[in-house]
Protein backbone atom coordinates (compact mmCIF):
# COMPACT_ATOMS: atom_id res chain seq x y z
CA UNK A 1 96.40 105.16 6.07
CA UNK A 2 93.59 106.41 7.73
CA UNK A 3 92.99 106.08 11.36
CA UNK A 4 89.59 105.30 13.65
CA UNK A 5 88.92 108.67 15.57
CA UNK A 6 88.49 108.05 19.01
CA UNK A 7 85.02 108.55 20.20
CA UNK A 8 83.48 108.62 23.26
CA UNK A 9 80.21 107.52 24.20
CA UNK A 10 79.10 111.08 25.59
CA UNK A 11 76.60 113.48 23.53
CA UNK A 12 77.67 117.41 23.45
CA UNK A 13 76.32 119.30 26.26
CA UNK A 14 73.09 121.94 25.79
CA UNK A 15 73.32 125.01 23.49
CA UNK A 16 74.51 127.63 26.50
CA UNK A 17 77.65 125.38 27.04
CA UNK A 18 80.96 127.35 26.51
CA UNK A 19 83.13 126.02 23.35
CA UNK A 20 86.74 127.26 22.93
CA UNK A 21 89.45 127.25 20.66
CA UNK A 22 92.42 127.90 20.66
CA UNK A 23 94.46 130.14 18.84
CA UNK A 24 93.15 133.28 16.38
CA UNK A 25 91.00 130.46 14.06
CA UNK A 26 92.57 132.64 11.01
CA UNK A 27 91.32 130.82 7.60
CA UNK A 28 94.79 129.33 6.87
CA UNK A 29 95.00 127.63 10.20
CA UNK A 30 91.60 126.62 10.62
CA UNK A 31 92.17 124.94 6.68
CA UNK A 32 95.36 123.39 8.19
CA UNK A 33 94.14 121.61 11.17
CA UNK A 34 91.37 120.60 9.11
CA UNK A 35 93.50 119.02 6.45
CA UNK A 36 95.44 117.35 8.64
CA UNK A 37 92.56 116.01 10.64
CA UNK A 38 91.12 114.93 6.92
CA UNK A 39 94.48 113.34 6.10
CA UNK A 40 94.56 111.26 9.34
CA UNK A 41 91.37 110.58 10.23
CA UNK A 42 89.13 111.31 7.22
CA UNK A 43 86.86 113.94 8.30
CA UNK A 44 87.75 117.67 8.01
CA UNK A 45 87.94 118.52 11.77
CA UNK A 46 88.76 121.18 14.31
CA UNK A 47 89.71 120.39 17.44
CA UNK A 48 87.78 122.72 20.58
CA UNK A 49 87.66 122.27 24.53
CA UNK A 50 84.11 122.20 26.34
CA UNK A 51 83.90 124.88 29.46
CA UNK A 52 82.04 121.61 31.54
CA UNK A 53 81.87 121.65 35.23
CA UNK A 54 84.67 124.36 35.27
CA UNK A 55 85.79 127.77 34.43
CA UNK A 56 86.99 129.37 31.55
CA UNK A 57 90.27 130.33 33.52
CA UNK A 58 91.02 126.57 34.45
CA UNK A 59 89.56 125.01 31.24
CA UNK A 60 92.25 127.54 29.77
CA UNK A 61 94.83 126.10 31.86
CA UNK A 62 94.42 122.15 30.14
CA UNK A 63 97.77 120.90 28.20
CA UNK A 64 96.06 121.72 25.14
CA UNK A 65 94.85 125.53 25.58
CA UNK A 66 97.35 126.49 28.03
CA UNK A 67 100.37 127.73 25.13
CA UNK A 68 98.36 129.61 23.02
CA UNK A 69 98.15 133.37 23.45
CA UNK A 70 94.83 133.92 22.51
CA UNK A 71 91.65 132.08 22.57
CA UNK A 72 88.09 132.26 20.99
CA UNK A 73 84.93 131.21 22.59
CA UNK A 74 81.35 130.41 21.22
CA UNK A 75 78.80 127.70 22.39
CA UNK A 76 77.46 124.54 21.32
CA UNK A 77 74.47 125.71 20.44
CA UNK A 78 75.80 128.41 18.18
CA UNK A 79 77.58 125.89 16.61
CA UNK A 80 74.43 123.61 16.14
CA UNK A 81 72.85 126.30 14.60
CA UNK A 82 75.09 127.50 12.08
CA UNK A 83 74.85 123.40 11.01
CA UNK A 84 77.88 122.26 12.56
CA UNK A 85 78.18 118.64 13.92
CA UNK A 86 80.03 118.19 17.22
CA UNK A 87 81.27 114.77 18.47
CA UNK A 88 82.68 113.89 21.67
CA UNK A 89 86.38 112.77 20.55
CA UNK A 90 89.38 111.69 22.74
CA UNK A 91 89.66 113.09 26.43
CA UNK A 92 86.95 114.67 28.01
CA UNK A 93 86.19 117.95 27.36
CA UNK A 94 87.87 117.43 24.03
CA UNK A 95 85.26 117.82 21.07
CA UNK A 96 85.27 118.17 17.25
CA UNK A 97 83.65 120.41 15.20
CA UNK A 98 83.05 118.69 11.66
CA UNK A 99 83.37 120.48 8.84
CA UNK A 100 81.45 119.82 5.56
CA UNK A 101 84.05 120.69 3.56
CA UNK A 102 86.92 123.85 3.44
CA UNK A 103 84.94 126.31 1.38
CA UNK A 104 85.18 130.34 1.80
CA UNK A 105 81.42 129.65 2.24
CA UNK A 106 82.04 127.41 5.20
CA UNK A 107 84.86 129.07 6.90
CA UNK A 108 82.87 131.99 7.06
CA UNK A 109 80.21 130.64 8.79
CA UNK A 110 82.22 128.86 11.37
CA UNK A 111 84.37 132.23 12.02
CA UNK A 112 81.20 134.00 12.28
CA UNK A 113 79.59 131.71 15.45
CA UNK A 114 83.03 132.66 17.37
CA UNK A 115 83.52 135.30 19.39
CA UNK A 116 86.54 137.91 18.95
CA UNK A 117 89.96 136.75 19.87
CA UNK A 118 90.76 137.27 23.49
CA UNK A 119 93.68 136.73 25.67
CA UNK A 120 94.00 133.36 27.16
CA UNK A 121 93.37 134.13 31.17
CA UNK A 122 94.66 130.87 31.62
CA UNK A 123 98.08 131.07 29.43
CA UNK A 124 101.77 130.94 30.49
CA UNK A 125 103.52 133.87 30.28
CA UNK A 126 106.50 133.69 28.72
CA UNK A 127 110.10 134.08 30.85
């Protein structure tokens, strides 16, 4: 059964506006979270954090970012332009990218307005 996604009444910030992910966005997880975000919600989705009102370091440091090892960063206006929608979903600075569809084509293009994997400066070390 499909399931309302929770919106919020807040538009994306301006084009210059950090966007992360997190994780190494590799084709196979990208497809993944999008397929699961299809399966519950009906919309092929990835999940990012905005960088609003706050660092990279401590935007790294949020429940969500804080486990992974890596991160990649891009904006919302690189996004935009590469024809991506962006909503405003659950917390703030939660946002997620829609995806037309799952396409080599697509996954490309979103890879492609990312920046390089780097560590996360806000991630727990492990021991």
């Amino acid at each position: 059964m499909i399931r309302a996604l929770q919106l919020r009444a807040e538009q994306p910030p301006n084009g210059t506006a950090v966007v992360l992910r997190a994780g190494l966005m590799t084709a196979p997880s990208v497809c993944r979270s999008a397929e699961r975000s299809f399966d519950v919600f009906g919309v092929y989705g990835i999940s990012v954090e905005g960088v609003i009102d706050r660092s990279i370091r401590d935007a790294c440091r949020s429940e969500r970012v804080a486990g992974y090892r890596q991160i990649r960063l891009s904006t919302f206006g690189r996004l935009r332009a590469a024809g991506f929608a962006l909503i405003a979903t659950f917390d703030h600075p939660h946002f997620t990218v829609v995806l037309p569809d799952l396409v080599e084509l697509t996954l490309a293009r979103l890879n492609s307005c990312f920046d390089d994997p780097i560590p996360n400066p806000g991630g727990t070390s492990p021991g």
